[in-house]
C-alpha atoms as a PDB file:
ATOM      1  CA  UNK A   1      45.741  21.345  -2.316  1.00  0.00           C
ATOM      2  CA  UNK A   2      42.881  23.696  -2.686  1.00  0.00           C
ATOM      3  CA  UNK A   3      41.903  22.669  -6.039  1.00  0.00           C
ATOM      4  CA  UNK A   4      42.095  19.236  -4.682  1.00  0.00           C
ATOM      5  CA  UNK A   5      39.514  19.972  -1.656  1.00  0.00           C
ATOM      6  CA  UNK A   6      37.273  21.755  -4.071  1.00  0.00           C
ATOM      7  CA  UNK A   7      37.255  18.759  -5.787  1.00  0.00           C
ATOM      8  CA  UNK A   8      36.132  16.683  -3.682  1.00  0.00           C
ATOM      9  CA  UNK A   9      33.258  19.294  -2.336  1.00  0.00           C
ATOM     10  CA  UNK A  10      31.624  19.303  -5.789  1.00  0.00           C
ATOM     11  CA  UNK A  11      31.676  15.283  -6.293  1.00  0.00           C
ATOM     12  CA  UNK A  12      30.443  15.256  -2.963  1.00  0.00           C
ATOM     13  CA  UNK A  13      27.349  17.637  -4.100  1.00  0.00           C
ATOM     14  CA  UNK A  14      26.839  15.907  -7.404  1.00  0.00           C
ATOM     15  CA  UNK A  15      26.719  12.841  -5.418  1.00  0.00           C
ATOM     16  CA  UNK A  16      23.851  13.930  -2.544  1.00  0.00           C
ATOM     17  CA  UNK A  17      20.508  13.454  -3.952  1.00  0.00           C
ATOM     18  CA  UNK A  18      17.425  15.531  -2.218  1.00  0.00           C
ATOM     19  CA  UNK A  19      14.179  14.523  -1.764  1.00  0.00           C
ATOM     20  CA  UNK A  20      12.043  17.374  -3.566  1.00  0.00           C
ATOM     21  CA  UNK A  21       8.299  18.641  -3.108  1.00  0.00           C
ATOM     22  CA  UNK A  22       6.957  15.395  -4.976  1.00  0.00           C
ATOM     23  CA  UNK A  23       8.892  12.899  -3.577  1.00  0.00           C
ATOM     24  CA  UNK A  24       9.528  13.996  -0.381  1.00  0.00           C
ATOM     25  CA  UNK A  25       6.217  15.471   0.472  1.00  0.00           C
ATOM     26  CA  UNK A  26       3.457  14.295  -1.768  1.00  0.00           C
ATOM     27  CA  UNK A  27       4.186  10.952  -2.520  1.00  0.00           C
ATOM     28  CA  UNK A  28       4.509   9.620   1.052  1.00  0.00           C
ATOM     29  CA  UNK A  29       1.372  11.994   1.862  1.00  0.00           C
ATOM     30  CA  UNK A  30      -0.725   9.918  -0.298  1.00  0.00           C
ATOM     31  CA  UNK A  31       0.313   6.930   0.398  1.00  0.00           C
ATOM     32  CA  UNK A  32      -0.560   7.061   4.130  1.00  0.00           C
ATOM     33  CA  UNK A  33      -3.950   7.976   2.852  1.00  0.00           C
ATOM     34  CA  UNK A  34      -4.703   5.255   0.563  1.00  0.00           C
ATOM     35  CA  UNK A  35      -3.128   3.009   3.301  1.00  0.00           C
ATOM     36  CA  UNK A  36      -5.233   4.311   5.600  1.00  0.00           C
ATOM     37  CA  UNK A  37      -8.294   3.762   3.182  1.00  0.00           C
ATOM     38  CA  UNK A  38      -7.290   0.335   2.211  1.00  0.00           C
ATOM     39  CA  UNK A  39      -7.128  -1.063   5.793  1.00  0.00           C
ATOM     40  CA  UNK A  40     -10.455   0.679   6.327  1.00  0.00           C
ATOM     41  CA  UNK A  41     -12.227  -0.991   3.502  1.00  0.00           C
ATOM     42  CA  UNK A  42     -10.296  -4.622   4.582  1.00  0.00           C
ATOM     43  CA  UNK A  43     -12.597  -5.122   6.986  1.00  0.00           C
ATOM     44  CA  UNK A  44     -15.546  -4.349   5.190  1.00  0.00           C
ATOM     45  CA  UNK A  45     -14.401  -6.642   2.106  1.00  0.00           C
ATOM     46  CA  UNK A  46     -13.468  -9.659   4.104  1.00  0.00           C
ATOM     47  CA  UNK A  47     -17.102  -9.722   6.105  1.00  0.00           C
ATOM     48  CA  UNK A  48     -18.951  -9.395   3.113  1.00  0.00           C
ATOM     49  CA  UNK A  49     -16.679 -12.623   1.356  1.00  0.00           C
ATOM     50  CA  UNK A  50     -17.722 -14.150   4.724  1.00  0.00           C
ATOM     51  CA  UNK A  51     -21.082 -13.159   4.081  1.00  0.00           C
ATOM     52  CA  UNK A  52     -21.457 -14.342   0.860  1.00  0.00           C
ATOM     53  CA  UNK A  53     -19.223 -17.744   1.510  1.00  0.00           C
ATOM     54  CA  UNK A  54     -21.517 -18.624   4.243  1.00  0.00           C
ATOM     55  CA  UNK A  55     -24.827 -18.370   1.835  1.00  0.00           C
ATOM     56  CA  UNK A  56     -23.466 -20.528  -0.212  1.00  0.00           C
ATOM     57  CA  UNK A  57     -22.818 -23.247   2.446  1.00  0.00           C
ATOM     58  CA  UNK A  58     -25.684 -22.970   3.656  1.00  0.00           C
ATOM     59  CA  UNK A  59     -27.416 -23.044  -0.111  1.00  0.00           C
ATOM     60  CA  UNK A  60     -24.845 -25.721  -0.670  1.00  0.00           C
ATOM     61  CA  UNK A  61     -25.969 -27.773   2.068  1.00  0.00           C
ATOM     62  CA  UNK A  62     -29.603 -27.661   1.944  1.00  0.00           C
ATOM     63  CA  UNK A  63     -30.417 -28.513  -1.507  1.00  0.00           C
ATOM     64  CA  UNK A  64     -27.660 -31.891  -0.868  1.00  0.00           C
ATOM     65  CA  UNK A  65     -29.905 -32.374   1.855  1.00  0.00           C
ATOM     66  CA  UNK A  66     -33.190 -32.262   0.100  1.00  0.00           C
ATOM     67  CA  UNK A  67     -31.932 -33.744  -3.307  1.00  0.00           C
ATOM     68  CA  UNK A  68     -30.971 -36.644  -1.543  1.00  0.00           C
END
């Protein structure tokens, strides 16, 4: 019966994985960071695309208007 319970306390060991240094500490470390970096940056990127669309509309729509 022993043998049998000391069997099942090593499977159960083998079995239970453990988040080391890397993956349990670094990795989600530096993702927060670069998350936190992206969503910074988001705003910047999307106003300059807005920027940029809205020169071209308006250089769209003013050489239509004068062509014509």
């Amino acid at each position: 019966m022993n043998l049998l319970n000391d069997s099942l306390v090593l499977l159960l060991k083998n079995r239970i994985k453990k988040l080391g240094t890397f993956a349990g500490v670094f990795t989600p470390s530096v993702l927060t960071i670069l998350g936190i970096i992206q969503f910074m940056h988001l705003g910047y990127v999307v106003g300059a695309v807005d920027t940029l669309l809205a020169n071209d509309i308006q250089y769209s729509i003013f050489h239509f208007c004068i062509d014509v």
